[in-house]
PDB file of N, CA and C in Angstrom:
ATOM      1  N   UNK A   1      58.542 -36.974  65.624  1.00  0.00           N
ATOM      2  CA  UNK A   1      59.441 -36.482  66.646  1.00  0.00           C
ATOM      3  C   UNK A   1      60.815 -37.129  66.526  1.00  0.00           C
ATOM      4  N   UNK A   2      61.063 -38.539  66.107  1.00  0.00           N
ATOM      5  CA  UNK A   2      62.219 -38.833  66.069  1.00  0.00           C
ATOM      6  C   UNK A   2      62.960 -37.743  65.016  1.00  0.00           C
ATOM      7  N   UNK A   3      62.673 -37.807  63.852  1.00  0.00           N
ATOM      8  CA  UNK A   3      63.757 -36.719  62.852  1.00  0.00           C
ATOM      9  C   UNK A   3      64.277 -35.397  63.574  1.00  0.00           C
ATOM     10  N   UNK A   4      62.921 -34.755  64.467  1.00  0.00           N
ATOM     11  CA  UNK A   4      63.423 -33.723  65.304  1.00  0.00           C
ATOM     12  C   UNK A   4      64.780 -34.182  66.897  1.00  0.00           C
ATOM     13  N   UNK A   5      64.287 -35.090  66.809  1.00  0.00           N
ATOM     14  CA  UNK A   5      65.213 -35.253  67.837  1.00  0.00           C
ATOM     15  C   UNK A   5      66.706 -36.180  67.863  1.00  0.00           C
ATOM     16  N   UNK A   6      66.574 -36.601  66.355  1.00  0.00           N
ATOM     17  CA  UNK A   6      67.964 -36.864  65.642  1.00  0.00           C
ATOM     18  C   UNK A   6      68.782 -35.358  65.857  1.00  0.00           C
ATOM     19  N   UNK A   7      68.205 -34.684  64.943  1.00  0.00           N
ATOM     20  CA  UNK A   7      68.501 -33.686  64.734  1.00  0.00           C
ATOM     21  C   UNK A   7      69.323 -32.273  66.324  1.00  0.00           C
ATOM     22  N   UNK A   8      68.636 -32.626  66.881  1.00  0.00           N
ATOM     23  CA  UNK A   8      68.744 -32.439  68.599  1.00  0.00           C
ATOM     24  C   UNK A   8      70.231 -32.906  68.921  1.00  0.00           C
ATOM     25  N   UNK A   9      69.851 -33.950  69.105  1.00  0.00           N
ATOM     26  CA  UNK A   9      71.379 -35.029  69.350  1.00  0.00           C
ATOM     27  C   UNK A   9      72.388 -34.721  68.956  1.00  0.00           C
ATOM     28  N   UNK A  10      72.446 -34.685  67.296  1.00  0.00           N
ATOM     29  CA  UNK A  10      73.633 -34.268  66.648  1.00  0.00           C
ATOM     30  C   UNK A  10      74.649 -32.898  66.898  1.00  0.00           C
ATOM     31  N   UNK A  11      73.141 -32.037  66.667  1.00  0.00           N
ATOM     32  CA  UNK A  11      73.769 -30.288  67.193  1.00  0.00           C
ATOM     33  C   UNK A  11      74.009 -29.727  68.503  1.00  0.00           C
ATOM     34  N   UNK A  12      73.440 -31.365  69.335  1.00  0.00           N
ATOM     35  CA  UNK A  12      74.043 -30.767  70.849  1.00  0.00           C
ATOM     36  C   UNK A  12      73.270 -29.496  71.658  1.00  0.00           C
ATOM     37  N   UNK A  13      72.165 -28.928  70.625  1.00  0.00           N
ATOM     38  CA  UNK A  13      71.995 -27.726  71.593  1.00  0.00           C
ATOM     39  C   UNK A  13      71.034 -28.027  72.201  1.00  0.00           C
ATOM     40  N   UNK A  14      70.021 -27.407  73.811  1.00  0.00           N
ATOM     41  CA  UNK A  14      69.318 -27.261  74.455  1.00  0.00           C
ATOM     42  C   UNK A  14      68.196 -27.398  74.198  1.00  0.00           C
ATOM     43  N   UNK A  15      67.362 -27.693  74.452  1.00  0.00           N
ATOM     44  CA  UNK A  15      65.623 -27.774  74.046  1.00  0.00           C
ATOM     45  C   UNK A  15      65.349 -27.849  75.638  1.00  0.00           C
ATOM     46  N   UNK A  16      63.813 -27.234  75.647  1.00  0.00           N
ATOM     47  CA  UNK A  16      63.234 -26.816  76.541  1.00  0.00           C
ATOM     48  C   UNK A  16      61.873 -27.771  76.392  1.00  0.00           C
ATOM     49  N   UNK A  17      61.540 -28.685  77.447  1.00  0.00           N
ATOM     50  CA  UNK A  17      60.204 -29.684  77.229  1.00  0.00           C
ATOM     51  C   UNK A  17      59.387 -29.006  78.283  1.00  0.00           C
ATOM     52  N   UNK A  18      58.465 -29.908  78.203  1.00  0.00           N
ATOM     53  CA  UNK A  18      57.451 -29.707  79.287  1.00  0.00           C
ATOM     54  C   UNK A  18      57.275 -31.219  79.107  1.00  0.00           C
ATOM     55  N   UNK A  19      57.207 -31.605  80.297  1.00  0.00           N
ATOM     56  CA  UNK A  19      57.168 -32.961  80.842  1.00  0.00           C
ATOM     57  C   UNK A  19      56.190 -33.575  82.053  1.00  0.00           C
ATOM     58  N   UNK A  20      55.673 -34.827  81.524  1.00  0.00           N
ATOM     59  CA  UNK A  20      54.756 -34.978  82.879  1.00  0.00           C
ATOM     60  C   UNK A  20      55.630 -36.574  83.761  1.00  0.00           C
ATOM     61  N   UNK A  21      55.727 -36.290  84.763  1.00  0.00           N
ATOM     62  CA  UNK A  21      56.460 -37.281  85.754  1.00  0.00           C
ATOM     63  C   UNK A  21      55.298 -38.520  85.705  1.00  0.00           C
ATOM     64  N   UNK A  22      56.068 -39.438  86.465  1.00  0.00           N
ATOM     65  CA  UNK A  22      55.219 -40.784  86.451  1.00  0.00           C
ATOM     66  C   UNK A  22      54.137 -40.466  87.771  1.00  0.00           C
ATOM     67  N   UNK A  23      54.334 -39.764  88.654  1.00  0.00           N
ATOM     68  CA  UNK A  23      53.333 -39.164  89.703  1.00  0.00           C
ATOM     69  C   UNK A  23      52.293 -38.027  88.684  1.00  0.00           C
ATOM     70  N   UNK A  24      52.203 -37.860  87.773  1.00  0.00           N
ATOM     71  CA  UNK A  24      51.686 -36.725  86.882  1.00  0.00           C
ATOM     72  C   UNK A  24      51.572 -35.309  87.218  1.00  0.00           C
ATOM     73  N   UNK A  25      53.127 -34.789  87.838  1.00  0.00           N
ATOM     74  CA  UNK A  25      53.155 -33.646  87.789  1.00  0.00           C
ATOM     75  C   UNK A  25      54.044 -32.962  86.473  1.00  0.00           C
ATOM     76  N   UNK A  26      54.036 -32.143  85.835  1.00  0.00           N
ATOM     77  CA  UNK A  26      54.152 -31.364  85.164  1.00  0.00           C
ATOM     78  C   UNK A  26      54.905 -30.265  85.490  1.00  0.00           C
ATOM     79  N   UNK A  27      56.145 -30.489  84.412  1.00  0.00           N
ATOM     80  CA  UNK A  27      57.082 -29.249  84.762  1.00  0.00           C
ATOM     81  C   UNK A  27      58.135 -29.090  83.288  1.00  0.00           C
ATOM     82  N   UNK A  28      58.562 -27.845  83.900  1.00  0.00           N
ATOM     83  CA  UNK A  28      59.217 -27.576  82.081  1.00  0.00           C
ATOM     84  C   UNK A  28      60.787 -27.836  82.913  1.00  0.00           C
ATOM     85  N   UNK A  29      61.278 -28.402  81.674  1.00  0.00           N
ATOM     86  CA  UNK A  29      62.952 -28.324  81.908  1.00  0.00           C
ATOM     87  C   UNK A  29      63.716 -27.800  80.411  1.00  0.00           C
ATOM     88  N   UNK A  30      64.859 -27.800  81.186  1.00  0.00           N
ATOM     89  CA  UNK A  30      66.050 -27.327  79.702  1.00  0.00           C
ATOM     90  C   UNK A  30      66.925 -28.525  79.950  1.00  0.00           C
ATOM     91  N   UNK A  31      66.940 -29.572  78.685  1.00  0.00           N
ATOM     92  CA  UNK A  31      67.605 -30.683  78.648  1.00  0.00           C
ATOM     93  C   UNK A  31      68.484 -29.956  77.374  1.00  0.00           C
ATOM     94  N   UNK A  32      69.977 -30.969  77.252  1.00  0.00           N
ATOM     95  CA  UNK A  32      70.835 -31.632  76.275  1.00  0.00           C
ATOM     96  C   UNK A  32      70.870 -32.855  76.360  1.00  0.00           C
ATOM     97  N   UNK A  33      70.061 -33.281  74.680  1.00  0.00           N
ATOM     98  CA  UNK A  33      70.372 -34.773  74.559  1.00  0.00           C
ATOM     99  C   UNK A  33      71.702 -35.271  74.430  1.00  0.00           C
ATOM    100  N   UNK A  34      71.707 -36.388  75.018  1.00  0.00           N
ATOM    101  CA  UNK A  34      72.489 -37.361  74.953  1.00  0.00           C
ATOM    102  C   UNK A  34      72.658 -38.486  74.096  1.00  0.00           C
ATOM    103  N   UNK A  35      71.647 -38.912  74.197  1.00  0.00           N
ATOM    104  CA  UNK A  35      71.405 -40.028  73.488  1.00  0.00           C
ATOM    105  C   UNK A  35      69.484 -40.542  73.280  1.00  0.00           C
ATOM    106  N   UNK A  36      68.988 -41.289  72.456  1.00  0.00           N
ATOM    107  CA  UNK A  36      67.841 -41.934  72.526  1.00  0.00           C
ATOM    108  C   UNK A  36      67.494 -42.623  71.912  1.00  0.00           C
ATOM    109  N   UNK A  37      66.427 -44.108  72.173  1.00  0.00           N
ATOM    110  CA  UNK A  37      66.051 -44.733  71.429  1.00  0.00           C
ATOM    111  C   UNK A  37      64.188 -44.591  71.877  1.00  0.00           C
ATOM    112  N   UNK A  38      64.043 -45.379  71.463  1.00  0.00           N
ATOM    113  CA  UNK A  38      62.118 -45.385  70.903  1.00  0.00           C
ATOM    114  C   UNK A  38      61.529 -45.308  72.073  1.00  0.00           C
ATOM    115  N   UNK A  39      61.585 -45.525  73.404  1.00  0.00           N
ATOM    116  CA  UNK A  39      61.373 -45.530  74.116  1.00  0.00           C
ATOM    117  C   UNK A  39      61.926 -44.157  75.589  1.00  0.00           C
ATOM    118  N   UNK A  40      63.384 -43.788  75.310  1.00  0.00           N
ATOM    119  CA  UNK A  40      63.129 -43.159  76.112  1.00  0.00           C
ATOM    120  C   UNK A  40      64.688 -42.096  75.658  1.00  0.00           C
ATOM    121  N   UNK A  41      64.319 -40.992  76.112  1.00  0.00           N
ATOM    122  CA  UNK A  41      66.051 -39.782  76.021  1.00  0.00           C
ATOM    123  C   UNK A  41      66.534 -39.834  77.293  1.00  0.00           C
ATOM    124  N   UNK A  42      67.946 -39.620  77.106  1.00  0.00           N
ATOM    125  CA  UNK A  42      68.903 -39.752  78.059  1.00  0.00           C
ATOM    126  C   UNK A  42      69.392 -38.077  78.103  1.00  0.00           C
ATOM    127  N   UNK A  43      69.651 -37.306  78.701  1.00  0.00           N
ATOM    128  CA  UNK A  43      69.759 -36.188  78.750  1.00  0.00           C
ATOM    129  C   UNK A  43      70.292 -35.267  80.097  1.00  0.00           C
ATOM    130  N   UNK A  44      71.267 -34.366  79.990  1.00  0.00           N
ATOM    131  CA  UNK A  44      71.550 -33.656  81.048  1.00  0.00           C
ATOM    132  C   UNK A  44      70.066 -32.850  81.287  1.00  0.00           C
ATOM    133  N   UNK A  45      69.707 -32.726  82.449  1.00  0.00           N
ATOM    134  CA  UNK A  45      69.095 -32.045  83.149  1.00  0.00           C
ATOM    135  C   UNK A  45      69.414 -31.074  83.755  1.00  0.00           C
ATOM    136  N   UNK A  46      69.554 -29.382  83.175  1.00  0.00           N
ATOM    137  CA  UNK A  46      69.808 -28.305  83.517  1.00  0.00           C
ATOM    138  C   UNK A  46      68.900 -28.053  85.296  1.00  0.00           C
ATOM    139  N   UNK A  47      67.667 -28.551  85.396  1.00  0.00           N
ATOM    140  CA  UNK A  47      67.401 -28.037  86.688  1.00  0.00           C
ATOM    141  C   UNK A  47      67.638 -28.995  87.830  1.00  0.00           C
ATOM    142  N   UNK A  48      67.716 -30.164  87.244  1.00  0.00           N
ATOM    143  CA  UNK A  48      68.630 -31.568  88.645  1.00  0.00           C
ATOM    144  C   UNK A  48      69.805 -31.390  88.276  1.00  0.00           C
ATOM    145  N   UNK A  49      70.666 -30.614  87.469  1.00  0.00           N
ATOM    146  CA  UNK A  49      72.104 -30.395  87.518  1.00  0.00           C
ATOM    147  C   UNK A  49      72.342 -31.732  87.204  1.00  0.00           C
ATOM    148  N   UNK A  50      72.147 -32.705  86.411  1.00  0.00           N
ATOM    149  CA  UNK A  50      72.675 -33.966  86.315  1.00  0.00           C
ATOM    150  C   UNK A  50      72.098 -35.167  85.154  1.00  0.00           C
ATOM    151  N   UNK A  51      72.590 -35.760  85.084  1.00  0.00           N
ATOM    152  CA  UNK A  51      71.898 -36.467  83.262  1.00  0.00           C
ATOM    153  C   UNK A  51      70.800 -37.560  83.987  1.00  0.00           C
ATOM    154  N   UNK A  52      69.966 -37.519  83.095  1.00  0.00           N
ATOM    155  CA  UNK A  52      68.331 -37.894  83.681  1.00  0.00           C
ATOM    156  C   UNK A  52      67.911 -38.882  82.724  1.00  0.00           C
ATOM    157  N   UNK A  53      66.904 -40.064  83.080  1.00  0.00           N
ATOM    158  CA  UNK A  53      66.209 -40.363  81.798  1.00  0.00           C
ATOM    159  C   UNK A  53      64.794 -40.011  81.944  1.00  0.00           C
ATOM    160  N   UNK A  54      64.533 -39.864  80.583  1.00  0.00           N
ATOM    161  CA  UNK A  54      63.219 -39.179  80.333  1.00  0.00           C
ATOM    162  C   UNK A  54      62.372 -40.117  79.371  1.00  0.00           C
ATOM    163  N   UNK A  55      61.260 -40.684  80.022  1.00  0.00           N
ATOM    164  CA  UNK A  55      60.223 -41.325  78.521  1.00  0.00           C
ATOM    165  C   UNK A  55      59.457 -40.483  77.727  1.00  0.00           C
ATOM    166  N   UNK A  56      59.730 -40.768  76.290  1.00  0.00           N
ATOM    167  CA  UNK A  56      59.467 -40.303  75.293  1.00  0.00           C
ATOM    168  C   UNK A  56      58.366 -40.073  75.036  1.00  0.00           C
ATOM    169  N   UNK A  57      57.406 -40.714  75.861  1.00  0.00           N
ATOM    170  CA  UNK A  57      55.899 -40.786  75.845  1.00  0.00           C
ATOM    171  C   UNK A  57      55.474 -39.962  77.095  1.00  0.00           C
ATOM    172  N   UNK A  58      56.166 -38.973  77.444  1.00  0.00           N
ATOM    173  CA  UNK A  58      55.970 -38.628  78.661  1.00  0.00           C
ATOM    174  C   UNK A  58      56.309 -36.814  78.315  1.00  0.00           C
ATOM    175  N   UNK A  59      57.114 -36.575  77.082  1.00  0.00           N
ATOM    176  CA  UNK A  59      57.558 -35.497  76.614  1.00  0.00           C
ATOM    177  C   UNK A  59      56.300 -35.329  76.036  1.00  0.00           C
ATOM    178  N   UNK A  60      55.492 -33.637  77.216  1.00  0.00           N
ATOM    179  CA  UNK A  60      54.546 -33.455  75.953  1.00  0.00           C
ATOM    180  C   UNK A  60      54.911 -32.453  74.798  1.00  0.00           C
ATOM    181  N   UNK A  61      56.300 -31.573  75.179  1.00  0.00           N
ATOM    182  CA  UNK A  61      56.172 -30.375  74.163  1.00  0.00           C
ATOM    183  C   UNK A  61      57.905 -30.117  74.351  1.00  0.00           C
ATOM    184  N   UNK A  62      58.742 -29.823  73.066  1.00  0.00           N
ATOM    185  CA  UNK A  62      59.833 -29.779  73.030  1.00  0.00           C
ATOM    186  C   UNK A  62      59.921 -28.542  71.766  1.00  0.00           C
ATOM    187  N   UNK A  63      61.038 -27.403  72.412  1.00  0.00           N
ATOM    188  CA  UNK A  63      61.506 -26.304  71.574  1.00  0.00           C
ATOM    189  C   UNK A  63      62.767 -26.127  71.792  1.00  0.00           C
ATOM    190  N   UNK A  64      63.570 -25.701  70.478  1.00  0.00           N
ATOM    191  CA  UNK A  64      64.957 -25.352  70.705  1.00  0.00           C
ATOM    192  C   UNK A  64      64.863 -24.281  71.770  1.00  0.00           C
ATOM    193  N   UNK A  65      65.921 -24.094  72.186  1.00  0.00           N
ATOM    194  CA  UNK A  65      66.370 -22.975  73.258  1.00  0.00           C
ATOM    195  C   UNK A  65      67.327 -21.799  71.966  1.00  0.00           C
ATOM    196  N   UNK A  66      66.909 -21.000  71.946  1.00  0.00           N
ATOM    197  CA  UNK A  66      67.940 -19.840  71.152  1.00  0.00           C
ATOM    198  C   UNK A  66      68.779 -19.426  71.767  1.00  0.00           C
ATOM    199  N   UNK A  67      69.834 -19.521  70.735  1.00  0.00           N
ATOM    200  CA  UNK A  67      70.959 -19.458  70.870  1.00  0.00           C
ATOM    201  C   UNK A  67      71.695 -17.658  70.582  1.00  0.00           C
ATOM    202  N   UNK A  68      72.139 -17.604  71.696  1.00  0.00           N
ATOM    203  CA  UNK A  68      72.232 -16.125  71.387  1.00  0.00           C
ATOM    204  C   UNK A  68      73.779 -16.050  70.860  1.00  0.00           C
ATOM    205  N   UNK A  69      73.896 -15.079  70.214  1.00  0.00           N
ATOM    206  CA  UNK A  69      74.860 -14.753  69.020  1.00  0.00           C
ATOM    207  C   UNK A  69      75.653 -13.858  69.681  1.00  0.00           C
ATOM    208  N   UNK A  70      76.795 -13.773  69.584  1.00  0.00           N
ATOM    209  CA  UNK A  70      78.338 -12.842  70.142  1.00  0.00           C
ATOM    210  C   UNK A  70      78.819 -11.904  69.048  1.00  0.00           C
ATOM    211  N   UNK A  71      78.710 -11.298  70.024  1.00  0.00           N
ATOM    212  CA  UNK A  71      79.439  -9.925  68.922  1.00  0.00           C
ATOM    213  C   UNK A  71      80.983  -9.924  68.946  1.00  0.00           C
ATOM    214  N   UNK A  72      81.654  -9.702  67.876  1.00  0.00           N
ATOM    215  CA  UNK A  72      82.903  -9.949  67.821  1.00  0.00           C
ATOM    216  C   UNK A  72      83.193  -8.074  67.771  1.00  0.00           C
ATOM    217  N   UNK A  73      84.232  -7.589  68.329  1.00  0.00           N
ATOM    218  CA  UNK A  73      84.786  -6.560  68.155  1.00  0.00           C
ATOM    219  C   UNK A  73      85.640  -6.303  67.744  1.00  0.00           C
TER     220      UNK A  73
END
C-alpha cells in the first residue's frame, strides 16, 4: 500500500476508502492526500469538509475516484 499511496500523494487526485473509526463504525469517504507516514494519512475529508487524520491500519479499502474528461470544443 505504501507505493500506491506515494503514488496518491504525488497526483493529488481523490481516492475513495472505506474506513473503520476507533468506535468501529464503518463508512466510505472521498479523501485527497496530503501527506503520510507509516502510521497514519493526513487528508482533506470531502464529507467533514475539512483535513482529517486517518490510521493507516484502519483503511480497509482504497480506489482512485475517476476522473472525468472535458470535452474541448
Amino acid at each position: 500500500m505504501i507505493g500506491y499511496m506515494n503514488k496518491i500523494a504525488q497526483t493529488g487526485r481523490k481516492v475513495k476508502i472505506i474506513y473503520l473509526s476507533a468506535s468501529g463504525v464503518m463508512t466510505k469517504r472521498t479523501i485527497r492526500v496530503l501527506s503520510y507516514d507509516e502510521e497514519k494519512v493526513i487528508a482533506y475529508c470531502y464529507m467533514r469538509n475539512q483535513i482529517r487524520t486517518f490510521k493507516r491500519m484502519n483503511i480497509l479499502a482504497m480506489e482512485l475516484v475517476e476522473q472525468k474528461m472535458e470535452a474541448y470544443a
